[in-house]
PDB file of N, CA and C in Angstrom:
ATOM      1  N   UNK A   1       0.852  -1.166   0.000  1.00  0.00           N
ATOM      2  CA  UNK A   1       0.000   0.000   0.000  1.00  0.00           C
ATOM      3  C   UNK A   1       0.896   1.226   0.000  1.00  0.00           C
ATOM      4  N   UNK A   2       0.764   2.036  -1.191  1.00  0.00           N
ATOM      5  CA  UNK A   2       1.499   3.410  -1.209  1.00  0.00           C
ATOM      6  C   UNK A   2       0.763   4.639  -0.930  1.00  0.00           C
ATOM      7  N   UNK A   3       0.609   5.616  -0.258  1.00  0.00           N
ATOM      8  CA  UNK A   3       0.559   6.818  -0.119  1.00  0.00           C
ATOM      9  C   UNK A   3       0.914   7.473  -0.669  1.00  0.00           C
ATOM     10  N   UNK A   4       0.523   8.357  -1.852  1.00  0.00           N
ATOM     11  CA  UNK A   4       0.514   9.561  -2.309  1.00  0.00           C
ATOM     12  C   UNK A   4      -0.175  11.142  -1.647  1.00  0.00           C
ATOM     13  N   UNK A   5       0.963  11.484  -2.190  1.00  0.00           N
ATOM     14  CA  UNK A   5       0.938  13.186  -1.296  1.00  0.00           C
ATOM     15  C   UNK A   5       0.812  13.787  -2.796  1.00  0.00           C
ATOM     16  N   UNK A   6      -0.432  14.398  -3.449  1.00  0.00           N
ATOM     17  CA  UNK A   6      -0.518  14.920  -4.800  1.00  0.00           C
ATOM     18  C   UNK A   6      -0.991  16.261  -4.616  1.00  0.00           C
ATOM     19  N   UNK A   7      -0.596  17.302  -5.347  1.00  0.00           N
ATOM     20  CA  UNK A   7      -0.552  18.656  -5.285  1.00  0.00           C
ATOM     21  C   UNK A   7      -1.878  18.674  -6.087  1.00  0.00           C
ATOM     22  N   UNK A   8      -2.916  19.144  -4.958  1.00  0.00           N
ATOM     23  CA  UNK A   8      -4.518  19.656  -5.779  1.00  0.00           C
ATOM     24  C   UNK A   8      -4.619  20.481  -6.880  1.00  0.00           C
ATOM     25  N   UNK A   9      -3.845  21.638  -7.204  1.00  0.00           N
ATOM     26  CA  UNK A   9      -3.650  22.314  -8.303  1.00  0.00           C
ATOM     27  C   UNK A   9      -3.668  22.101  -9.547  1.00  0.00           C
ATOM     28  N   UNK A  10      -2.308  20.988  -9.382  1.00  0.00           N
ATOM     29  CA  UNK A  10      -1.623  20.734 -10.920  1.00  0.00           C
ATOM     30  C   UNK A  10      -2.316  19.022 -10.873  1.00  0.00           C
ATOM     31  N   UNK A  11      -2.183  18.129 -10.090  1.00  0.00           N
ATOM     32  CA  UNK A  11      -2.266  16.910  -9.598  1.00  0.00           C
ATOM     33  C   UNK A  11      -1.158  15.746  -9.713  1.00  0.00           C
ATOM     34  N   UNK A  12      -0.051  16.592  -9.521  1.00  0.00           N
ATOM     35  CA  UNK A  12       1.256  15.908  -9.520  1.00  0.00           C
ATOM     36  C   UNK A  12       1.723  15.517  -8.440  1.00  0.00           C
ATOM     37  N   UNK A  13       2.173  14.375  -8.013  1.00  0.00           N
ATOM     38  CA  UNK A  13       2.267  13.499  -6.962  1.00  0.00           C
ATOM     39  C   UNK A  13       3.416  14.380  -6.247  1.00  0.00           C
ATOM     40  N   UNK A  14       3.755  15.076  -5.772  1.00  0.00           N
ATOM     41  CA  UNK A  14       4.422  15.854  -4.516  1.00  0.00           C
ATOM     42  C   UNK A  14       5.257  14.611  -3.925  1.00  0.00           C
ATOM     43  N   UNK A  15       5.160  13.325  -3.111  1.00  0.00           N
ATOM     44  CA  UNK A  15       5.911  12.852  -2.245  1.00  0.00           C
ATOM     45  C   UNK A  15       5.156  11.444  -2.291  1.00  0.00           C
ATOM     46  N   UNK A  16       6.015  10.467  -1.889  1.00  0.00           N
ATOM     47  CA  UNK A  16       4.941   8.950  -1.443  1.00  0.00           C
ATOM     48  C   UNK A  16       5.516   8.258  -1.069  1.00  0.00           C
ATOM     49  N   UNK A  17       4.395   7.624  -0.073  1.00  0.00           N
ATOM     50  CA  UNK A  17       5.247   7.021   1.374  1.00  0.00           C
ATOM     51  C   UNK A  17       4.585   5.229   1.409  1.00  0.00           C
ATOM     52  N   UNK A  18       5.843   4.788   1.324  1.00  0.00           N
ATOM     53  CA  UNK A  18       5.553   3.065   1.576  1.00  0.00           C
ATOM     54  C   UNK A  18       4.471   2.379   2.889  1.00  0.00           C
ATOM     55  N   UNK A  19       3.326   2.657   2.650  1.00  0.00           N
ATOM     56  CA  UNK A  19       2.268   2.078   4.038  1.00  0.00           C
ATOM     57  C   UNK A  19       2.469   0.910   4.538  1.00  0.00           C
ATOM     58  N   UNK A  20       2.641  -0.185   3.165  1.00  0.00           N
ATOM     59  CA  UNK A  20       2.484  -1.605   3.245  1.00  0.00           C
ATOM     60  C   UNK A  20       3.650  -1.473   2.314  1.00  0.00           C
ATOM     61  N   UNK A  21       4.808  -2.499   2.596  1.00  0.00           N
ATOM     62  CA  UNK A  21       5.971  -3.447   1.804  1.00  0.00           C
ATOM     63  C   UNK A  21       5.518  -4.164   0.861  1.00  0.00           C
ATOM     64  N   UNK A  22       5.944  -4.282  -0.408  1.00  0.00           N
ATOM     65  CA  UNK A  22       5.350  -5.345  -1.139  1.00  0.00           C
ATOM     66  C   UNK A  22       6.079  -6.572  -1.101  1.00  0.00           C
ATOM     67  N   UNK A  23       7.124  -6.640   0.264  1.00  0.00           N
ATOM     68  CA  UNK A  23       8.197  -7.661   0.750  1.00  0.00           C
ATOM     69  C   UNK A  23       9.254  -7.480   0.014  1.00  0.00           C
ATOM     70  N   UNK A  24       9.316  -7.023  -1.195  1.00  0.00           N
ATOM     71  CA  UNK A  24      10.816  -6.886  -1.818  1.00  0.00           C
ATOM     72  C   UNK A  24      10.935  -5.606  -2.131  1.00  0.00           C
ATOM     73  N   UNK A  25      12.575  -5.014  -1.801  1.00  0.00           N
ATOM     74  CA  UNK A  25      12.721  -3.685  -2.302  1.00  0.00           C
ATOM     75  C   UNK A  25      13.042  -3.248  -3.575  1.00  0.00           C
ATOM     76  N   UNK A  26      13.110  -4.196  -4.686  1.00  0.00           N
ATOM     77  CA  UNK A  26      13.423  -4.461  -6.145  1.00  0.00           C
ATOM     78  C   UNK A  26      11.929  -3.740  -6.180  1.00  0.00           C
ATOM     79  N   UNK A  27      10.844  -4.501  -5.782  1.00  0.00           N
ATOM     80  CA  UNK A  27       9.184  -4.572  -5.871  1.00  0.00           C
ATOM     81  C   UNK A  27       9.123  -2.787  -5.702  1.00  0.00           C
ATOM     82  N   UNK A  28       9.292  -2.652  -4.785  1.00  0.00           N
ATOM     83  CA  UNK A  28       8.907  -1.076  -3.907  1.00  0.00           C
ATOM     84  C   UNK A  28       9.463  -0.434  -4.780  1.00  0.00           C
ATOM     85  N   UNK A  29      10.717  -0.345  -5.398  1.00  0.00           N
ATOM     86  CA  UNK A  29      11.472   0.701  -5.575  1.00  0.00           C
ATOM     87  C   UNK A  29      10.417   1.084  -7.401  1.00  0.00           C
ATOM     88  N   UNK A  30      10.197  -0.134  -7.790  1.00  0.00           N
ATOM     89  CA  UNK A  30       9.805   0.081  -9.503  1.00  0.00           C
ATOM     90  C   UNK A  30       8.118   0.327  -9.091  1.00  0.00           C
ATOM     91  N   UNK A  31       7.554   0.288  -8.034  1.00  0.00           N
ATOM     92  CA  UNK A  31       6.238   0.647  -8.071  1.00  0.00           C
ATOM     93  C   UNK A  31       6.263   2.011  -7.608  1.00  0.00           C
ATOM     94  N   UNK A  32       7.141   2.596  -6.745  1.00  0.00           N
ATOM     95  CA  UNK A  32       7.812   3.936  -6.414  1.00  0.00           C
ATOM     96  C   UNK A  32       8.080   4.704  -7.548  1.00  0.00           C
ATOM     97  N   UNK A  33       8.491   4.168  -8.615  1.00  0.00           N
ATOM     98  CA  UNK A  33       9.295   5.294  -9.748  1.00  0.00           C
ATOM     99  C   UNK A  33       8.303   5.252 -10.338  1.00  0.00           C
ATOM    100  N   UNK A  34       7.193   4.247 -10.600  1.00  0.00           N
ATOM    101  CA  UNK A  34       5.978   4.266 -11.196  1.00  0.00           C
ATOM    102  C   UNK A  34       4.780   5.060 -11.175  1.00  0.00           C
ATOM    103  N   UNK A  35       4.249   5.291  -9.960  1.00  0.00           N
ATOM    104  CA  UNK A  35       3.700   6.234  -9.036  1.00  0.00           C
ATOM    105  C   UNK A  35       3.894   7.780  -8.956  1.00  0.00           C
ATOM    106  N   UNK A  36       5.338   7.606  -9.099  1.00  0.00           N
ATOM    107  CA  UNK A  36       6.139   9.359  -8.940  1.00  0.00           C
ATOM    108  C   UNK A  36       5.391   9.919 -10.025  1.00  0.00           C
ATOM    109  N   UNK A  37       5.340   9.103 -11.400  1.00  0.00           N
ATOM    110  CA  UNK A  37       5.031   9.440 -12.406  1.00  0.00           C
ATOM    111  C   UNK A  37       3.526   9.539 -12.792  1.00  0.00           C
ATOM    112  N   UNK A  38       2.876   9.233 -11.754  1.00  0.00           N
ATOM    113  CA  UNK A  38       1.163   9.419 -12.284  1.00  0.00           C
ATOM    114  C   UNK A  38       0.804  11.047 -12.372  1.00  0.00           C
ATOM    115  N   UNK A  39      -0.056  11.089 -12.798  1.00  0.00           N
ATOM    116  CA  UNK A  39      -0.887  12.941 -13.037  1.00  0.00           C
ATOM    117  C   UNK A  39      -2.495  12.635 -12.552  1.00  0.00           C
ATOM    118  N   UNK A  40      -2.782  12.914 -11.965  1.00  0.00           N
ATOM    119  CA  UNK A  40      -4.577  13.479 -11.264  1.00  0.00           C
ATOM    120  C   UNK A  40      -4.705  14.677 -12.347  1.00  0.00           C
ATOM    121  N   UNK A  41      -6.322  14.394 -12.642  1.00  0.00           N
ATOM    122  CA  UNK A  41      -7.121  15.741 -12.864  1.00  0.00           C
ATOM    123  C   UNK A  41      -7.474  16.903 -11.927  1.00  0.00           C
ATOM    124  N   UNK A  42      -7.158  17.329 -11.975  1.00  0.00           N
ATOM    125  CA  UNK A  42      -7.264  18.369 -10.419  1.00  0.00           C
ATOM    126  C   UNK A  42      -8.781  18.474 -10.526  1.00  0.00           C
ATOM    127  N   UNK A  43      -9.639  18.467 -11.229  1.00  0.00           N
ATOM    128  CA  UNK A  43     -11.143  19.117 -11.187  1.00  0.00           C
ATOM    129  C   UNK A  43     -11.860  17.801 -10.632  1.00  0.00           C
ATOM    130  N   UNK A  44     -11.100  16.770 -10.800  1.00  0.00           N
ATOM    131  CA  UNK A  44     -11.703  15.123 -10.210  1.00  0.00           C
ATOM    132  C   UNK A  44     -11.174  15.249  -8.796  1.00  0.00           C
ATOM    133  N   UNK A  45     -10.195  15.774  -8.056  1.00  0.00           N
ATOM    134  CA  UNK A  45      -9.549  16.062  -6.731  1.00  0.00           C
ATOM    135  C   UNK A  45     -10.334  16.305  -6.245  1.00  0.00           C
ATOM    136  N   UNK A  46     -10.436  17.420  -6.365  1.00  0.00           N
ATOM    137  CA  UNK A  46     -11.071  18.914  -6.274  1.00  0.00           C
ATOM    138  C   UNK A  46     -12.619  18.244  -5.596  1.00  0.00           C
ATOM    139  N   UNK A  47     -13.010  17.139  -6.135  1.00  0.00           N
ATOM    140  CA  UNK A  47     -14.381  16.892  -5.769  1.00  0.00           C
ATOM    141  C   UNK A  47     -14.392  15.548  -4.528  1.00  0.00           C
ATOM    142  N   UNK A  48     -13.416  15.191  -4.408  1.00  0.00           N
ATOM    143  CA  UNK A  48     -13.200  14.648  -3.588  1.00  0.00           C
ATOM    144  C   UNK A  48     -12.919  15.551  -1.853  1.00  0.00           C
ATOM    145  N   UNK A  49     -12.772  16.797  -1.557  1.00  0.00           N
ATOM    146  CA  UNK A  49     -11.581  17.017  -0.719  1.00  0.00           C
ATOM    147  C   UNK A  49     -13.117  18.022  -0.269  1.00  0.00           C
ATOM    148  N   UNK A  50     -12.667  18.081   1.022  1.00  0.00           N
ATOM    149  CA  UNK A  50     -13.079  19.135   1.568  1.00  0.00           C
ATOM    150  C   UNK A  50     -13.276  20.407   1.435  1.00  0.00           C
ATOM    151  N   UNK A  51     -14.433  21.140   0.755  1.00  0.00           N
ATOM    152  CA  UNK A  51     -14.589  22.815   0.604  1.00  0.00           C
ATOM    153  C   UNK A  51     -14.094  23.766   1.239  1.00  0.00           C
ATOM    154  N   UNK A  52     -14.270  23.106   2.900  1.00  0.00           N
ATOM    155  CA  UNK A  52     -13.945  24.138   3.867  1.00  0.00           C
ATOM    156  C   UNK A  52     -12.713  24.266   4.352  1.00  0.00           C
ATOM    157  N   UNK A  53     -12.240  22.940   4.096  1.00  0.00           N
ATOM    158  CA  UNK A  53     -10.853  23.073   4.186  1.00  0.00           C
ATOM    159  C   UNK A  53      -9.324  23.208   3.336  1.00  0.00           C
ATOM    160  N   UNK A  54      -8.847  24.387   3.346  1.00  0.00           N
ATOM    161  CA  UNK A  54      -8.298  25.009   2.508  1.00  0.00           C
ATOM    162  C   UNK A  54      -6.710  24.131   2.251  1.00  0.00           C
ATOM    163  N   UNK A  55      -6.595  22.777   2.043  1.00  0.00           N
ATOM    164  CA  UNK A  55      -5.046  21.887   1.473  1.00  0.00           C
ATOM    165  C   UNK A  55      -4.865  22.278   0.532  1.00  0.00           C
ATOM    166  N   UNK A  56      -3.828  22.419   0.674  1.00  0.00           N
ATOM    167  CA  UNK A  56      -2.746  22.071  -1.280  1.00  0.00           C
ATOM    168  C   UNK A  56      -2.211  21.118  -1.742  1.00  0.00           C
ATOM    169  N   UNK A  57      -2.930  19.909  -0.935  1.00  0.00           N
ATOM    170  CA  UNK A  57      -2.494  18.537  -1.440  1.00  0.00           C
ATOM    171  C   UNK A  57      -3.631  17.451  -0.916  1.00  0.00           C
ATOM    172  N   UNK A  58      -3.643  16.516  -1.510  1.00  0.00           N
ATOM    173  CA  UNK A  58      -4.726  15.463  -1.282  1.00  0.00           C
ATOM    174  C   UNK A  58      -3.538  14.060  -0.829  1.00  0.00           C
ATOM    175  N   UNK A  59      -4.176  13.073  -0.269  1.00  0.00           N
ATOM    176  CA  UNK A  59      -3.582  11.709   0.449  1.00  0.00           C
ATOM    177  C   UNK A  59      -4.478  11.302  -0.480  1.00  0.00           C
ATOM    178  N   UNK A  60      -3.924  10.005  -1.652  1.00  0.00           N
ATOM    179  CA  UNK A  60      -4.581   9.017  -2.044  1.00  0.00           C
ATOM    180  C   UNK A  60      -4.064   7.524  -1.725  1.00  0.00           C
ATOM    181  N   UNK A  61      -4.342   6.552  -1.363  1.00  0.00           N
ATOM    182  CA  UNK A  61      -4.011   5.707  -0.935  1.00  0.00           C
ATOM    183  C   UNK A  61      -4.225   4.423  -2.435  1.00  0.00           C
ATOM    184  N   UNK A  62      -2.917   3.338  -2.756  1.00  0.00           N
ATOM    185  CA  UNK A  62      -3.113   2.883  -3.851  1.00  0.00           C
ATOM    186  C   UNK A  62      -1.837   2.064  -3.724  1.00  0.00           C
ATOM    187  N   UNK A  63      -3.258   0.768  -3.361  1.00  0.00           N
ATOM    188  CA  UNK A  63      -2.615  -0.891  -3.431  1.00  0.00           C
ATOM    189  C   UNK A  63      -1.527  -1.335  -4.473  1.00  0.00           C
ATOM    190  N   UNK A  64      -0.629  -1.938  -4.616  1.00  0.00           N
ATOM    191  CA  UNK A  64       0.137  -2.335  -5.245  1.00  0.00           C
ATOM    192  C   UNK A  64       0.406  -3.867  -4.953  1.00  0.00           C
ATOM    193  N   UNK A  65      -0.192  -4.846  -6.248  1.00  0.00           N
ATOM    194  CA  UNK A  65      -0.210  -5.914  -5.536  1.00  0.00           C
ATOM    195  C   UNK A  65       0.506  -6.913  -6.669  1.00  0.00           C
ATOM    196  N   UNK A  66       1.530  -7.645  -6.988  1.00  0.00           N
ATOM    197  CA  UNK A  66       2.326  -8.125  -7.561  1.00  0.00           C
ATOM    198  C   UNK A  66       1.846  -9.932  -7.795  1.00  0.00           C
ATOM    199  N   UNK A  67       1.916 -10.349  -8.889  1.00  0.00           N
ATOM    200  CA  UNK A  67       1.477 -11.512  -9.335  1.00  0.00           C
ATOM    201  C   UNK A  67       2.334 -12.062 -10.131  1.00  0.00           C
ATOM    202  N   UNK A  68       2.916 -13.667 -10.045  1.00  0.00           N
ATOM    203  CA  UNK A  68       3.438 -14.097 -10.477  1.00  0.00           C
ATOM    204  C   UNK A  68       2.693 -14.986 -11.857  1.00  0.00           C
ATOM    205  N   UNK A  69       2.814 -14.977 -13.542  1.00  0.00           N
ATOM    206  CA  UNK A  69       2.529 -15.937 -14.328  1.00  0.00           C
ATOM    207  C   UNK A  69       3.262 -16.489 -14.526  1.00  0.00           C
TER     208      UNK A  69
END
């Protein structure tokens, strides 16, 4: 489980923090560089987040779950 810290504005992932290990750091590190790289719609944020409360960033939370074929 990764934590994203994404800037409401633009919707560029700001920072992200390992919740859950995916047990290997090979695993973490390429779902990490993966992630860095996502973009949010800010107007889809935006409808998620609190009116009254004035952030410049949203917490999205986003499983990462690895399968062997």
């Amino acid at each position: 489980m990764f934590r994203l810290h994404v800037w409401l504005q633009t919707g560029l992932v700001k920072s992200l923090d390992i919740e859950r290990s995916t047990g290997d750091r090979l695993l973490d590190t390429a779902a990490s560089n993966t992630l860095k790289k996502w973009r949010f719609k800010p107007e889809i944020l935006r409808a998620y987040t609190d009116p009254h409360h004035r952030s410049r960033e949203v917490i999205i939370h986003v499983p990462v779950n690895y399968t062997m074929r």
